[in-house]
C-alpha atoms as a PDB file:
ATOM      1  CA  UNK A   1      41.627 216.544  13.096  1.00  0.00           C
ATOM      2  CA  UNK A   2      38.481 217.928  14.903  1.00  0.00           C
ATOM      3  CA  UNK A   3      36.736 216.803  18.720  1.00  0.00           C
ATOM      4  CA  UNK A   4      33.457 214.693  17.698  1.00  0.00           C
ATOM      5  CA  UNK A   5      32.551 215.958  20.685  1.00  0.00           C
ATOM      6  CA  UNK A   6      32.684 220.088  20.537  1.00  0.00           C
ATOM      7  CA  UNK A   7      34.663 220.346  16.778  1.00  0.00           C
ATOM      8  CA  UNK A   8      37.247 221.895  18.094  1.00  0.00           C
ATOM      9  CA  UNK A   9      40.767 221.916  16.250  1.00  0.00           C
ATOM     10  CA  UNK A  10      42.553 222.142  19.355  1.00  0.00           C
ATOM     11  CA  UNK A  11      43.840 218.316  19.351  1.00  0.00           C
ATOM     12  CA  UNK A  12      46.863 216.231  20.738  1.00  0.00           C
ATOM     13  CA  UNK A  13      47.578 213.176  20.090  1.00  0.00           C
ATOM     14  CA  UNK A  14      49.390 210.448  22.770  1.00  0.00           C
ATOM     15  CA  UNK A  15      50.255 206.962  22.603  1.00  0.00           C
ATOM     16  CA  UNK A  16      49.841 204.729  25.524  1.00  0.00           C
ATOM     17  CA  UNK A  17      50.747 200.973  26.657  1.00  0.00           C
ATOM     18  CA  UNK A  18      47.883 199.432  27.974  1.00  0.00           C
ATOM     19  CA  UNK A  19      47.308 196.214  30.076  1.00  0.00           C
ATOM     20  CA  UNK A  20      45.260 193.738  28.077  1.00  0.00           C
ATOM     21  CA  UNK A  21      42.303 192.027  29.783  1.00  0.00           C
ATOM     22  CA  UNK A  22      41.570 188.934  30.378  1.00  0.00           C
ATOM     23  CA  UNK A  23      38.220 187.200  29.740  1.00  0.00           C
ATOM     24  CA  UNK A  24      36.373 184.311  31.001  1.00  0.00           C
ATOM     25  CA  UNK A  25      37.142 181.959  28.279  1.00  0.00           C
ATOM     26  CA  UNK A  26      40.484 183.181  29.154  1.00  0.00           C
ATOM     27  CA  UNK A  27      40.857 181.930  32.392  1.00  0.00           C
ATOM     28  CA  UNK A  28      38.854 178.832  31.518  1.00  0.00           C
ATOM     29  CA  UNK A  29      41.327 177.775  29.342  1.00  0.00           C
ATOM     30  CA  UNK A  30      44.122 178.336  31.385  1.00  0.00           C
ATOM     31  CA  UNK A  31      42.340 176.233  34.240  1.00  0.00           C
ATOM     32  CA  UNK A  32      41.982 173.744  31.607  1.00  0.00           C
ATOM     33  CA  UNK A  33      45.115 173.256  30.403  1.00  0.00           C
ATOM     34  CA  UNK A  34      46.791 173.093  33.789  1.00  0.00           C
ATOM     35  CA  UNK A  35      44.909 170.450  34.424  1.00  0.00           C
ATOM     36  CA  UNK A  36      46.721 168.043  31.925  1.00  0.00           C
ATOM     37  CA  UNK A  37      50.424 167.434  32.333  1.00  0.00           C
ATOM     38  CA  UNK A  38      50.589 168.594  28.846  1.00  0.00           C
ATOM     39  CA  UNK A  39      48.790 171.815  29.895  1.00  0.00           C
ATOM     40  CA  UNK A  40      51.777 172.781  31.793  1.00  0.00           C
ATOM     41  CA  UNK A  41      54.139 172.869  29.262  1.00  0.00           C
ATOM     42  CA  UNK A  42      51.485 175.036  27.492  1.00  0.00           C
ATOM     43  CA  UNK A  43      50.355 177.162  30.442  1.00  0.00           C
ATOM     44  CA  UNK A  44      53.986 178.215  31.269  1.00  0.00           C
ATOM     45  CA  UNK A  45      54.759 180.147  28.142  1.00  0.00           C
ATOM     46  CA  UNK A  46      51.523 181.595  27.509  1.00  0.00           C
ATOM     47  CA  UNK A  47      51.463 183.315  31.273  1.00  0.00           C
ATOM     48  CA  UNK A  48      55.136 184.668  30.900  1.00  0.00           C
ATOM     49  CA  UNK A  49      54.162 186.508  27.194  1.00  0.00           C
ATOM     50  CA  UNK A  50      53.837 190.189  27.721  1.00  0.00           C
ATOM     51  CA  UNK A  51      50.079 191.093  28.538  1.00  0.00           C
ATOM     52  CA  UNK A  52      50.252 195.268  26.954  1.00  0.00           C
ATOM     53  CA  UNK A  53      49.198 196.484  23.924  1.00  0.00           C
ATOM     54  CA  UNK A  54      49.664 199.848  22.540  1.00  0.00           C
ATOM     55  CA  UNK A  55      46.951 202.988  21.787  1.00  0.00           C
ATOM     56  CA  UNK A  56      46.977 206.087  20.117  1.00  0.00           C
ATOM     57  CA  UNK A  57      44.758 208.528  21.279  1.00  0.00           C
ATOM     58  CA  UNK A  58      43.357 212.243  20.288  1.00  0.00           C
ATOM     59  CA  UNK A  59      43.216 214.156  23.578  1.00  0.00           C
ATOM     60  CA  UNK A  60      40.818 217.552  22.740  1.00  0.00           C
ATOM     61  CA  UNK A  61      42.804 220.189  24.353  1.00  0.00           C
ATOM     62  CA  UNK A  62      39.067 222.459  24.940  1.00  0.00           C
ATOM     63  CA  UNK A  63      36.350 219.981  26.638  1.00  0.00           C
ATOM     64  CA  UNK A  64      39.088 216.849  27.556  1.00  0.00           C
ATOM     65  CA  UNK A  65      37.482 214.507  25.369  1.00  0.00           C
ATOM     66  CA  UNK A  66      39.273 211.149  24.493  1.00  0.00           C
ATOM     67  CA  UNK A  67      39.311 208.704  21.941  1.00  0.00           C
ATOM     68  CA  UNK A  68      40.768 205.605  20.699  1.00  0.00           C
ATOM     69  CA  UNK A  69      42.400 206.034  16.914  1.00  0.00           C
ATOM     70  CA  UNK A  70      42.219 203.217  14.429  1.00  0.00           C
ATOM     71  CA  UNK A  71      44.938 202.486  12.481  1.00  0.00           C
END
């Protein structure tokens, strides 16, 4: 695997838990169903879930450049 950035060989690879963020619709949503009485029997599970996804990432050892890989 070679750097995009200075195609250098020099590469490491690390895998990281990220939070996930939230949008707008989101949050909107979440308002919205906590406004019904159903909503709350909705809202409760859906704010206890875990909110982290996982990343793998090239690291280039050379110029520090970073990048997301696709699996």
């Amino acid at each position: 695997m070679n750097c995009p950035k200075c195609k250098s060989e020099n590469v490491s690879i690390s895998t990281v838990t990220e939070n996930k963020k939230v949008g707008c619709e989101t949050i909107i949503l979440y308002i919205l169903l906590a406004i019904t009485i159903l909503g709350w029997l909705v809202l409760i599970p859906i704010l206890l879930r875990k909110k982290t996804e996982t990343k793998t990432y090239a690291v280039c050892q050379n110029c520090g450049h970073r990048w997301e890989i696709k699996h």
